[in-house]
PDB file of N, CA and C in Angstrom:
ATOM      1  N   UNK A   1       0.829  -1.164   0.000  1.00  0.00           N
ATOM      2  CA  UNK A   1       0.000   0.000   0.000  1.00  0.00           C
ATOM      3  C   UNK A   1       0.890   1.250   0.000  1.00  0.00           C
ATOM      4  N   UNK A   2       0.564   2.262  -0.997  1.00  0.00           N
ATOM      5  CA  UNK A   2       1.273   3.497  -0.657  1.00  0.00           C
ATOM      6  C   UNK A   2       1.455   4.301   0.226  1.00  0.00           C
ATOM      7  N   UNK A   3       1.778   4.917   1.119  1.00  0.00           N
ATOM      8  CA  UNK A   3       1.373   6.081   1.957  1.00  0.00           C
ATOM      9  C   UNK A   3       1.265   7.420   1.296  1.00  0.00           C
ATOM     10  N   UNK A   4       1.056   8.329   1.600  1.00  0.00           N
ATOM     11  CA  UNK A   4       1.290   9.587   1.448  1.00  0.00           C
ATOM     12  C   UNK A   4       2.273  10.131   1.854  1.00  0.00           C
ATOM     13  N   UNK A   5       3.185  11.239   1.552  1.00  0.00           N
ATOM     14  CA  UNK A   5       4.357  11.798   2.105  1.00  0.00           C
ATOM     15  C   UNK A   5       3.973  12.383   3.070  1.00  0.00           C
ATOM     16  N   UNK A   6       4.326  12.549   4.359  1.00  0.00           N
ATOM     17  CA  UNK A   6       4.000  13.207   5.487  1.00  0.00           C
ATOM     18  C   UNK A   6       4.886  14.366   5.192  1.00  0.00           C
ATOM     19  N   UNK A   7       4.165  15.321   5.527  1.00  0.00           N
ATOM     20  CA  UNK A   7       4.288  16.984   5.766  1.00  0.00           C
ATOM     21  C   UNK A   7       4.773  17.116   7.356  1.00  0.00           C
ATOM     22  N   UNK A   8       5.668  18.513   7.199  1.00  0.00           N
ATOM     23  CA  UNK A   8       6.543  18.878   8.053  1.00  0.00           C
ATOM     24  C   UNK A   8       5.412  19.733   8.921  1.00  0.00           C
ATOM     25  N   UNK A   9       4.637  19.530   9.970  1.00  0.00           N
ATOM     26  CA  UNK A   9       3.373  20.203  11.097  1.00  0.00           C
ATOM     27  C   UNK A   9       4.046  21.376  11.357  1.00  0.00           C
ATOM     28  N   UNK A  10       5.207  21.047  11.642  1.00  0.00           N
ATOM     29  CA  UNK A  10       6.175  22.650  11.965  1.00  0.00           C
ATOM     30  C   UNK A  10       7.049  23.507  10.689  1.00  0.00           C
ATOM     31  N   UNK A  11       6.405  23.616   9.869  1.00  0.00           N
ATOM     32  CA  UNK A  11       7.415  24.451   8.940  1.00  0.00           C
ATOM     33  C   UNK A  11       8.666  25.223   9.307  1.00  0.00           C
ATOM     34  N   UNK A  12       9.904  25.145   9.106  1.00  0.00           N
ATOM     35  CA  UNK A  12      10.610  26.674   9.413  1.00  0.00           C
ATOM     36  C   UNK A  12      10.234  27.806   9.594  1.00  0.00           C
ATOM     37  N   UNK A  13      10.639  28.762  10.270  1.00  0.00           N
ATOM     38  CA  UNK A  13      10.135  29.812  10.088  1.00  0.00           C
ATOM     39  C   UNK A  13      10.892  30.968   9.163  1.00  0.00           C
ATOM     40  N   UNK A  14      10.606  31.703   8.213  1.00  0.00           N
ATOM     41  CA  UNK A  14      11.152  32.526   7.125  1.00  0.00           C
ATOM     42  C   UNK A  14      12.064  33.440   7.961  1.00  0.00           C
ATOM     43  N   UNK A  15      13.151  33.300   6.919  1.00  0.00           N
ATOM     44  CA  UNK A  15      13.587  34.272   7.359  1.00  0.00           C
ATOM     45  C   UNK A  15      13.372  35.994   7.739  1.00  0.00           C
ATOM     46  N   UNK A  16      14.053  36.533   8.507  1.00  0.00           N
ATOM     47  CA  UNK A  16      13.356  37.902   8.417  1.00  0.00           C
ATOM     48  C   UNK A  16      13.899  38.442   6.699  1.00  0.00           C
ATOM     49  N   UNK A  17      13.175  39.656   6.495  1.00  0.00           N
ATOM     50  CA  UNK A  17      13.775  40.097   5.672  1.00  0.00           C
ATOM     51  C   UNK A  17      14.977  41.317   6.026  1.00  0.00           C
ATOM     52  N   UNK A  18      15.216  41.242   7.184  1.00  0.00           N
ATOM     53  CA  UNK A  18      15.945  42.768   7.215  1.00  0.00           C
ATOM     54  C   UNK A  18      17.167  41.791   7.161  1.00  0.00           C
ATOM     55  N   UNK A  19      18.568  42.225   6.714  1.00  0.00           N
ATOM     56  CA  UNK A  19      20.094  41.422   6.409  1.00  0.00           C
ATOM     57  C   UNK A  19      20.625  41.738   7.694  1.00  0.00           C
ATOM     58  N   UNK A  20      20.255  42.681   8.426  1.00  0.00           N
ATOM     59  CA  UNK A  20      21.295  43.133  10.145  1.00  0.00           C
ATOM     60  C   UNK A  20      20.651  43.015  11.090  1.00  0.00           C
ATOM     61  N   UNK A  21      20.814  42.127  11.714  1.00  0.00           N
ATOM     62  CA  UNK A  21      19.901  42.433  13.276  1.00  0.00           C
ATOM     63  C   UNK A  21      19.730  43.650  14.211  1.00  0.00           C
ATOM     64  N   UNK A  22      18.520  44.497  14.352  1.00  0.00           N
ATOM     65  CA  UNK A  22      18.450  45.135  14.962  1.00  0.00           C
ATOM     66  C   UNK A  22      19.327  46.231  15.963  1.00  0.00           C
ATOM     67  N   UNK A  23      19.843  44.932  16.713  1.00  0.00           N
ATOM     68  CA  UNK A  23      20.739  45.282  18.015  1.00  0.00           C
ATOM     69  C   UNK A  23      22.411  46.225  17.268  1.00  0.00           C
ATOM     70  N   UNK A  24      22.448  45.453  16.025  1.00  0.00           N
ATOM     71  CA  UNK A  24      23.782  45.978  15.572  1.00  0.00           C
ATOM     72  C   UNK A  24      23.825  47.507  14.722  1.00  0.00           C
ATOM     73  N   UNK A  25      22.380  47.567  13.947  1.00  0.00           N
ATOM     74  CA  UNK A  25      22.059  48.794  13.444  1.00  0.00           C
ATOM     75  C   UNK A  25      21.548  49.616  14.951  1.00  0.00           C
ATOM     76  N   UNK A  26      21.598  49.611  16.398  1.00  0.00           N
ATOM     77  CA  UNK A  26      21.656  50.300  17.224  1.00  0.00           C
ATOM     78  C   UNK A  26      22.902  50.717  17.665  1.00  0.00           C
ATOM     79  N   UNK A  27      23.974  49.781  17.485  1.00  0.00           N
ATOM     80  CA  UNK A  27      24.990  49.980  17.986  1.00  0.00           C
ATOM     81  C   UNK A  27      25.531  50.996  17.156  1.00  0.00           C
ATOM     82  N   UNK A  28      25.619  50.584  16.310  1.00  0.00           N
ATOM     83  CA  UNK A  28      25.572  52.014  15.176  1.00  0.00           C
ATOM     84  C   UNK A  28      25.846  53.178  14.984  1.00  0.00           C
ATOM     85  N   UNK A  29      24.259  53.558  15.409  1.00  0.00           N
ATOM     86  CA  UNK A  29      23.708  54.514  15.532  1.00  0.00           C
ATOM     87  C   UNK A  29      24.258  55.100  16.774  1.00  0.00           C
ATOM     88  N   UNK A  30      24.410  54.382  17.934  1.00  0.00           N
ATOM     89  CA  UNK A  30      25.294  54.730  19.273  1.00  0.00           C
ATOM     90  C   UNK A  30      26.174  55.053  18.620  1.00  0.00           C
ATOM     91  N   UNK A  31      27.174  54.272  18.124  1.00  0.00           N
ATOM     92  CA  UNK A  31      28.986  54.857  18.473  1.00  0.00           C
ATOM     93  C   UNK A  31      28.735  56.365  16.800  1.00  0.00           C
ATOM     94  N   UNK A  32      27.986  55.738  15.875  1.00  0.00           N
ATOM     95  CA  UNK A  32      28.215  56.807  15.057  1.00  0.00           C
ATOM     96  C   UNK A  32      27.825  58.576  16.014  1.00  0.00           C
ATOM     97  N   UNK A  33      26.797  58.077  16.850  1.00  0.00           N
ATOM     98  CA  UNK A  33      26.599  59.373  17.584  1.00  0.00           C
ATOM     99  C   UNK A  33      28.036  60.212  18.568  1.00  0.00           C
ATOM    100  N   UNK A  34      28.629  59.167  18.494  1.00  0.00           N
ATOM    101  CA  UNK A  34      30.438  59.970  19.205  1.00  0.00           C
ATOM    102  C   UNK A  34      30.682  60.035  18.834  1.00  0.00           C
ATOM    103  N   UNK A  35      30.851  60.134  17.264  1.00  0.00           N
ATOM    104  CA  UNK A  35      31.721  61.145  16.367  1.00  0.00           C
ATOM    105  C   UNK A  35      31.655  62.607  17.047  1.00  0.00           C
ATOM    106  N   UNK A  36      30.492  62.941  17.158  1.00  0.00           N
ATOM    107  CA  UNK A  36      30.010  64.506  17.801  1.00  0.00           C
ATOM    108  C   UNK A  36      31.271  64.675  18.862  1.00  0.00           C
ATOM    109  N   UNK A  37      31.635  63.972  19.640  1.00  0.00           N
ATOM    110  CA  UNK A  37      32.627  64.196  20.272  1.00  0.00           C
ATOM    111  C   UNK A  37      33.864  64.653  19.871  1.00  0.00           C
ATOM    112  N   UNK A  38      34.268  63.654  18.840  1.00  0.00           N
ATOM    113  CA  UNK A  38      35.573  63.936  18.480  1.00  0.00           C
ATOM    114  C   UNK A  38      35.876  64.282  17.167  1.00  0.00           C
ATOM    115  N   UNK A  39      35.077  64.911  16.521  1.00  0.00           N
ATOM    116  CA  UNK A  39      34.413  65.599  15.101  1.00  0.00           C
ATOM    117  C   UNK A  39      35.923  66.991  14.955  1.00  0.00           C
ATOM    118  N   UNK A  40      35.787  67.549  16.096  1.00  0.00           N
ATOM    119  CA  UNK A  40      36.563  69.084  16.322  1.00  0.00           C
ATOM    120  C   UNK A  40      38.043  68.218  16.903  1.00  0.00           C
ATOM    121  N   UNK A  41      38.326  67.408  16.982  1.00  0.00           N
ATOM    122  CA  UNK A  41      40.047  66.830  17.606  1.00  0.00           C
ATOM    123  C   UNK A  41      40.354  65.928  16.577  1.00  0.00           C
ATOM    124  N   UNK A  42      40.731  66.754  15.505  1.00  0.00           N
ATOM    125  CA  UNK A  42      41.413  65.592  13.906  1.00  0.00           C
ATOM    126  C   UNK A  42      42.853  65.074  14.396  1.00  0.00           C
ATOM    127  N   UNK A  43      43.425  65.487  15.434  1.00  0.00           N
ATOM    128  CA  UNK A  43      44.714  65.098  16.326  1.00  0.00           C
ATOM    129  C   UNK A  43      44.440  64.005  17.072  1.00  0.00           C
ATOM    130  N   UNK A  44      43.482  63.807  17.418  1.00  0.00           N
ATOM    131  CA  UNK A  44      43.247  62.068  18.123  1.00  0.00           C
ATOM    132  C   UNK A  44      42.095  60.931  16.939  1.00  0.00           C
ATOM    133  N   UNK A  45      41.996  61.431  15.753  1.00  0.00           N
ATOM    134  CA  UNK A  45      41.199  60.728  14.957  1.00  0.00           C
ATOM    135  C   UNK A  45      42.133  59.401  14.719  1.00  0.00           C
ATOM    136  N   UNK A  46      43.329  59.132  14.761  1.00  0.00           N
ATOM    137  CA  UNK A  46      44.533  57.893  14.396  1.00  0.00           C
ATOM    138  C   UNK A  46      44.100  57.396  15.739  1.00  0.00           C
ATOM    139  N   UNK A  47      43.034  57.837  17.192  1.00  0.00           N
ATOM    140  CA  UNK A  47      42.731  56.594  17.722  1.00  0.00           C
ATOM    141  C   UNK A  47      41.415  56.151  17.940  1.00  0.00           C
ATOM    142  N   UNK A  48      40.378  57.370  17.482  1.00  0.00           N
ATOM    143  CA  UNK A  48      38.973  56.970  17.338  1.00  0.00           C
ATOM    144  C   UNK A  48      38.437  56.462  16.629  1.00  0.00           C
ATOM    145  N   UNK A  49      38.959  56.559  15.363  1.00  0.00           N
ATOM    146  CA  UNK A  49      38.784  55.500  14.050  1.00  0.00           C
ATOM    147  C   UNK A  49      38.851  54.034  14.714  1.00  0.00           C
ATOM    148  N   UNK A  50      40.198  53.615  14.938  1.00  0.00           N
ATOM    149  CA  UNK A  50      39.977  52.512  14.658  1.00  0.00           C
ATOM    150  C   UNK A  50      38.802  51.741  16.247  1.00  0.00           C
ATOM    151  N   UNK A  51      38.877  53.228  16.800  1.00  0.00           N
ATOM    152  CA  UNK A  51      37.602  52.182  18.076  1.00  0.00           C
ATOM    153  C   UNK A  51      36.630  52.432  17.416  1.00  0.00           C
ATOM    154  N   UNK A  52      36.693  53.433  17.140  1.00  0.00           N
ATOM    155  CA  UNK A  52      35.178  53.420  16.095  1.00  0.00           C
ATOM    156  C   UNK A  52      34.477  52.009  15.640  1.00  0.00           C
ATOM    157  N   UNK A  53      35.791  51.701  14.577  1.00  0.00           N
ATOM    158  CA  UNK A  53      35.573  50.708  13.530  1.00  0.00           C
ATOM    159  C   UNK A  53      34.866  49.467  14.436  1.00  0.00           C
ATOM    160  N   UNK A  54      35.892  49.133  15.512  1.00  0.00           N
ATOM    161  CA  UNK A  54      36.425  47.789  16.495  1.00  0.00           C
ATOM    162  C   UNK A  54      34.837  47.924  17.316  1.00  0.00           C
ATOM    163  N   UNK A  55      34.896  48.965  17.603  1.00  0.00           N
ATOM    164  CA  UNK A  55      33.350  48.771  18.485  1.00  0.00           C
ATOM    165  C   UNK A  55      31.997  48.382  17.908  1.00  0.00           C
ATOM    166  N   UNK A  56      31.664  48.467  16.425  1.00  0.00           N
ATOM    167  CA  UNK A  56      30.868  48.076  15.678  1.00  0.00           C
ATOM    168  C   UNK A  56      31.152  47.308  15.150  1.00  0.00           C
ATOM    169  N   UNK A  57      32.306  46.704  14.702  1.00  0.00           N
ATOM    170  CA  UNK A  57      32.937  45.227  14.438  1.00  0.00           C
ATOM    171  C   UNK A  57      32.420  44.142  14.992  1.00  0.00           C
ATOM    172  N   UNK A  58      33.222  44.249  15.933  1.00  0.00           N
ATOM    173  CA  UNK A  58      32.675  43.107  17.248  1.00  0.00           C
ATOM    174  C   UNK A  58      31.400  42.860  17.406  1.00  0.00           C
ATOM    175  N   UNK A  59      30.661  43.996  17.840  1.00  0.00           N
ATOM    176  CA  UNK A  59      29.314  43.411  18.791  1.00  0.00           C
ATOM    177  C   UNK A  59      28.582  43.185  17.372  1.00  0.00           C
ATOM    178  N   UNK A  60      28.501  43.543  15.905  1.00  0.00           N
ATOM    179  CA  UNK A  60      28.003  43.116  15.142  1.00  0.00           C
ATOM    180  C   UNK A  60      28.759  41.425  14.520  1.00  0.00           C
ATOM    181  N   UNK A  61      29.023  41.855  14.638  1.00  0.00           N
ATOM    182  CA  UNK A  61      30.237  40.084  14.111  1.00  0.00           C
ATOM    183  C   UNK A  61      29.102  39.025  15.252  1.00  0.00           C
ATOM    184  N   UNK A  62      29.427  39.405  16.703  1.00  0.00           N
ATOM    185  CA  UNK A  62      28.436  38.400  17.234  1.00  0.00           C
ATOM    186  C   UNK A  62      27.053  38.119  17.558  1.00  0.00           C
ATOM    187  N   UNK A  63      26.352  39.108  17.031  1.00  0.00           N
ATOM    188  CA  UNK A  63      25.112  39.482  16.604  1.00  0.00           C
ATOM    189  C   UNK A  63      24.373  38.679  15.606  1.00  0.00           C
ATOM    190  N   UNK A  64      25.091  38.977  14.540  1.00  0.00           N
ATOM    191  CA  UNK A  64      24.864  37.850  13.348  1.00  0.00           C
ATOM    192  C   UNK A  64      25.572  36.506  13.123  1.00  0.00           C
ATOM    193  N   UNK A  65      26.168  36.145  14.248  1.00  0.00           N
ATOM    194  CA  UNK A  65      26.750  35.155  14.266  1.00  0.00           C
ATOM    195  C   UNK A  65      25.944  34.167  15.344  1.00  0.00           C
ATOM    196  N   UNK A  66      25.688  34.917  16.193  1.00  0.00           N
ATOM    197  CA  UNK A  66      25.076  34.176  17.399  1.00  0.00           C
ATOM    198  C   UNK A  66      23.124  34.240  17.637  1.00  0.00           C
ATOM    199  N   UNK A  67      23.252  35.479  17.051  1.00  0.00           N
ATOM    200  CA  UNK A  67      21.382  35.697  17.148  1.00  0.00           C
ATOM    201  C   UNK A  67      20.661  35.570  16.261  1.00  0.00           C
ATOM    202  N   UNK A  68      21.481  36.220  14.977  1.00  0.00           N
ATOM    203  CA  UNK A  68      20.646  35.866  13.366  1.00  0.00           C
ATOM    204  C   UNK A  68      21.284  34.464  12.762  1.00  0.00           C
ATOM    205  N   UNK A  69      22.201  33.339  13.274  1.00  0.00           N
ATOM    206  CA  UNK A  69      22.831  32.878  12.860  1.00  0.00           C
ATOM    207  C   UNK A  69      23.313  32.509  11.161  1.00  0.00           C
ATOM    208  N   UNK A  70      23.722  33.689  11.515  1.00  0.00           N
ATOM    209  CA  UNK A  70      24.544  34.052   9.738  1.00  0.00           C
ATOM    210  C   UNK A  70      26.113  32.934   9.693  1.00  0.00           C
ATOM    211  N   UNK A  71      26.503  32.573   8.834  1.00  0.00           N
ATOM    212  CA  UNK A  71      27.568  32.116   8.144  1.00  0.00           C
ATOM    213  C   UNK A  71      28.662  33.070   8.805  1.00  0.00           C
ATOM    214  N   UNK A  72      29.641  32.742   8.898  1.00  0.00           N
ATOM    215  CA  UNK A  72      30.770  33.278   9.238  1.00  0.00           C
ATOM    216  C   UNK A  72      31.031  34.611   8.029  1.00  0.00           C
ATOM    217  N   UNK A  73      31.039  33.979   6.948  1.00  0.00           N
ATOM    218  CA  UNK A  73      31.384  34.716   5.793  1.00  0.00           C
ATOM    219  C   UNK A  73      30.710  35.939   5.640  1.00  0.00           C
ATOM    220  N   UNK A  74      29.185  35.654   6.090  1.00  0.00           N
ATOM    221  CA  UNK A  74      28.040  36.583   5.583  1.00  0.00           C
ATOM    222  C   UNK A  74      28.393  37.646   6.976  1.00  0.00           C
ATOM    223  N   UNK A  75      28.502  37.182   7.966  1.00  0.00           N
ATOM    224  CA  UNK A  75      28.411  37.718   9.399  1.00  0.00           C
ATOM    225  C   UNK A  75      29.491  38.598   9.650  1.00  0.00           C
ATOM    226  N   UNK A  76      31.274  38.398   8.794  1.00  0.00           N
ATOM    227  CA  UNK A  76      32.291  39.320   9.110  1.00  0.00           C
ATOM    228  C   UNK A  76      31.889  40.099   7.565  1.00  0.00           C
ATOM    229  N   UNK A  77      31.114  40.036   6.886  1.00  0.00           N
ATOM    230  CA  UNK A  77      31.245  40.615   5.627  1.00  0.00           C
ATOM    231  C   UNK A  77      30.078  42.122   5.758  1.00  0.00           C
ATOM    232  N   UNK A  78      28.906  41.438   6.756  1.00  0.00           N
ATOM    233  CA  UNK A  78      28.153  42.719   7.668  1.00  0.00           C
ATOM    234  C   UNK A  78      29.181  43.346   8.349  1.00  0.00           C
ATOM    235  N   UNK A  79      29.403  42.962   9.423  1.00  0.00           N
ATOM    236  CA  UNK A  79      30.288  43.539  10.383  1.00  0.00           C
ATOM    237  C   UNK A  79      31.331  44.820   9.854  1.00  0.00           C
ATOM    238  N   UNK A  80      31.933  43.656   9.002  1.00  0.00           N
ATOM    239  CA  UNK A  80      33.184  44.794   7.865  1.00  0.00           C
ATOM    240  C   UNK A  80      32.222  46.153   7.455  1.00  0.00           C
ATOM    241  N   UNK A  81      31.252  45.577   6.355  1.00  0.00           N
ATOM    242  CA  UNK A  81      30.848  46.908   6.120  1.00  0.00           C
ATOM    243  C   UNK A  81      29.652  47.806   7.189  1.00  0.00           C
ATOM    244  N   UNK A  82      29.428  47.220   8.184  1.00  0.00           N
ATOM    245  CA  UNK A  82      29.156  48.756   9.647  1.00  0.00           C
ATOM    246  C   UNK A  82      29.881  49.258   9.734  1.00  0.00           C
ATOM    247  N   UNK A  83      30.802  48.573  10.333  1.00  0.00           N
ATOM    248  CA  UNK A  83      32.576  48.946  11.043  1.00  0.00           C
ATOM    249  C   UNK A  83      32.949  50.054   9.924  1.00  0.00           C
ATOM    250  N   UNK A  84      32.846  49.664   8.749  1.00  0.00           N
ATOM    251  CA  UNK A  84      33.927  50.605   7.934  1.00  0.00           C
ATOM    252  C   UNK A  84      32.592  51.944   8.150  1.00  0.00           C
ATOM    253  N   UNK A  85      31.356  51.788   7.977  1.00  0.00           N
ATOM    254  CA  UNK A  85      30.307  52.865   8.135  1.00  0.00           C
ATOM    255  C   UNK A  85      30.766  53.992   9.431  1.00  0.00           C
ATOM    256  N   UNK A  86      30.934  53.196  10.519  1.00  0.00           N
ATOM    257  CA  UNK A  86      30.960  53.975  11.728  1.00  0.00           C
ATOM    258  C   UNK A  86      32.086  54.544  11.862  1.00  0.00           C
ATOM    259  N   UNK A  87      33.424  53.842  11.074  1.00  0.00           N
ATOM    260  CA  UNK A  87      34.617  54.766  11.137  1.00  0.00           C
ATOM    261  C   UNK A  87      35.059  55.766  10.320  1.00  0.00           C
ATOM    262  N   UNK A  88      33.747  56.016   8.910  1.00  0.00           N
ATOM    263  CA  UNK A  88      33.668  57.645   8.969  1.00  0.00           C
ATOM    264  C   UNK A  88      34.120  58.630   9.799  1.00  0.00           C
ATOM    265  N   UNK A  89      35.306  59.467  10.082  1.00  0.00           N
ATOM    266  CA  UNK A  89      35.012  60.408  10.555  1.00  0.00           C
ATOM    267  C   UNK A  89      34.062  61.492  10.895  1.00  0.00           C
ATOM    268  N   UNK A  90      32.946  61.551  10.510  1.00  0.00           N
ATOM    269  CA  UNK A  90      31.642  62.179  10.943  1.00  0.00           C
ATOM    270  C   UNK A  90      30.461  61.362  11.600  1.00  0.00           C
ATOM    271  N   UNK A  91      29.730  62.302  11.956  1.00  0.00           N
ATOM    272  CA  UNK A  91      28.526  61.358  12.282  1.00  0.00           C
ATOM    273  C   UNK A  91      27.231  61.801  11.394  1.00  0.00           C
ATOM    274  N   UNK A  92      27.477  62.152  10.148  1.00  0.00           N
ATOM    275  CA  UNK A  92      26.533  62.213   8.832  1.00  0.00           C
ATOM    276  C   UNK A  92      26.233  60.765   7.897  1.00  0.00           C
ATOM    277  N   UNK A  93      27.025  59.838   8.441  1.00  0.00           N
ATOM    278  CA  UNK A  93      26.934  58.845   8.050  1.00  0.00           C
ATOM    279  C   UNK A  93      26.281  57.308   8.392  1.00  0.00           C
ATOM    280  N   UNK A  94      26.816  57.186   9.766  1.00  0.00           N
ATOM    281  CA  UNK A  94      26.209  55.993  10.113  1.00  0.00           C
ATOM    282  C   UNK A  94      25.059  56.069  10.855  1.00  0.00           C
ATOM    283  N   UNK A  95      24.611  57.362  11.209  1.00  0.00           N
ATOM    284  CA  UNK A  95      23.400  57.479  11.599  1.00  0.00           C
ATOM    285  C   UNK A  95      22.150  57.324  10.725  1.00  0.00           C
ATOM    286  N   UNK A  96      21.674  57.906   9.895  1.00  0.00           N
ATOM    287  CA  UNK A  96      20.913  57.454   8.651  1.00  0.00           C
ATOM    288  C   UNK A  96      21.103  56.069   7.899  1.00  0.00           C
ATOM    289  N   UNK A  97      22.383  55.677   7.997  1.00  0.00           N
ATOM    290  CA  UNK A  97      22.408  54.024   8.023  1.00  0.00           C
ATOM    291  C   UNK A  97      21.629  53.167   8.572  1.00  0.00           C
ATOM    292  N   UNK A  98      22.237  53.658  10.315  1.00  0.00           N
ATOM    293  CA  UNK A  98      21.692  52.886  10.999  1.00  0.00           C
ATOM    294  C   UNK A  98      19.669  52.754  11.529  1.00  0.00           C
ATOM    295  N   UNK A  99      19.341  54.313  11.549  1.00  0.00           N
ATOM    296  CA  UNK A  99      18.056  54.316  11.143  1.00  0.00           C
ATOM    297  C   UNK A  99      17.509  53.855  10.228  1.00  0.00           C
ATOM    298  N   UNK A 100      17.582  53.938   9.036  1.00  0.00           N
ATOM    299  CA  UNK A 100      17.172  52.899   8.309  1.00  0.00           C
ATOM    300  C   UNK A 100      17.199  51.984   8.143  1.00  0.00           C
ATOM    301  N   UNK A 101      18.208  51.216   9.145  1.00  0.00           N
ATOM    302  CA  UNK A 101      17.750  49.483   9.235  1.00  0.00           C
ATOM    303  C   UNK A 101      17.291  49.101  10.193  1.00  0.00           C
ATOM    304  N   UNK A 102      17.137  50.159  11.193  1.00  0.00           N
ATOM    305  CA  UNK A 102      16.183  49.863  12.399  1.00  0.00           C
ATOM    306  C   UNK A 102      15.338  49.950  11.786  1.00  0.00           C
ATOM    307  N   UNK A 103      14.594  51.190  10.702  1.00  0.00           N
ATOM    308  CA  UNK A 103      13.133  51.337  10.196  1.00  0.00           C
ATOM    309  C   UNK A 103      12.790  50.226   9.579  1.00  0.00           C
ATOM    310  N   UNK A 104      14.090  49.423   8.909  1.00  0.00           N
ATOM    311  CA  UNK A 104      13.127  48.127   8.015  1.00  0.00           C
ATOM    312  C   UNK A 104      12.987  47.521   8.781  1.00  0.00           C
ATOM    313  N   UNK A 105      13.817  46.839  10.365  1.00  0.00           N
ATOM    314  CA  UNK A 105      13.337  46.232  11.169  1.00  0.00           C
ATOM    315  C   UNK A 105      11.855  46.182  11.283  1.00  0.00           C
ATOM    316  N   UNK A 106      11.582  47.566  11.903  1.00  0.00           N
ATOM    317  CA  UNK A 106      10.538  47.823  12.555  1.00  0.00           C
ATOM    318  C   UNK A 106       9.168  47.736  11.241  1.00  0.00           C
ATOM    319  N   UNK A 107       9.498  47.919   9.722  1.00  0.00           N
ATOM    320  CA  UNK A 107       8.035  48.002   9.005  1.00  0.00           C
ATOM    321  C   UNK A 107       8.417  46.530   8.725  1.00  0.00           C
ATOM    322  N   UNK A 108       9.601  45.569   8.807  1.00  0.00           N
ATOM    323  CA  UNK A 108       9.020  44.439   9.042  1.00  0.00           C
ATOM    324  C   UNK A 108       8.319  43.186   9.621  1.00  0.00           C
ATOM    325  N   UNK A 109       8.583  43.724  11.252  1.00  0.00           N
ATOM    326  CA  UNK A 109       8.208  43.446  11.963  1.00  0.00           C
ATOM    327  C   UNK A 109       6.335  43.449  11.484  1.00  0.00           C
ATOM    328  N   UNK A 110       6.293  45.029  11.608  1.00  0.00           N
ATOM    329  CA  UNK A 110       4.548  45.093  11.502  1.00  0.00           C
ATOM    330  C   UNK A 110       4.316  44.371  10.215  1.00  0.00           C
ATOM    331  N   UNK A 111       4.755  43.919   9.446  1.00  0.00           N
ATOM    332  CA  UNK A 111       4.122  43.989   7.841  1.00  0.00           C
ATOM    333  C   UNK A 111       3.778  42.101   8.536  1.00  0.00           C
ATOM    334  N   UNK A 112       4.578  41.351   9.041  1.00  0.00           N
ATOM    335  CA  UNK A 112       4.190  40.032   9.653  1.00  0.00           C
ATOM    336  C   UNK A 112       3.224  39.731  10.632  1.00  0.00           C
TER     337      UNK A 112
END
């Protein structure tokens, strides 16, 4: 006798559509907001850059590594390009970044 193929009761659940988790387009938006600090001292920019970079590096690297569980590849390849966002010397940059991927967060959230 044949059976029928039994169906999966629990489907996966889809992915989100936003590519950055939340938490990392906040972080963002945080450290891009201390540029304001050190915007007027181009004499200490050879050490805010690279915390800049390192501070949005990191906590995004394990963000999408550990919460969105992204690929290594996909996860330092986000990371890289925040990091390089936030170490703009200004803060005209990663702020509107980072709002806007909180905003797709958030109209994707509601649109589900």
């Amino acid at each position: 006798m044949i059976q029928p193929p039994i169906l999966n009761p629990n489907p996966p659940e889809a992915p989100s559509g936003t590519p950055i988790h939340p938490l990392a387009a906040g972080v963002l938006v945080a450290v891009d907001n201390l540029w304001n600090l050190a915007d007027w001292a181009v004499v200490t920019w050879w050490v805010t850059v690279p915390l800049s970079f390192l501070s949005v590096f990191v906590p995004t690297l394990w963000f999408q590594r550990r919460l969105r569980k992204d690929r290594w590849g996909s996860a330092v390849a986000k990371a890289l390009a925040l990091g390089l966002v936030a170490a703009i010397p200004t803060s005209l940059t990663g702020t509107p970044v980072g709002m806007a991927l909180l905003a797709w967060t958030g109209v994707d959230r509601w649109r589900r």
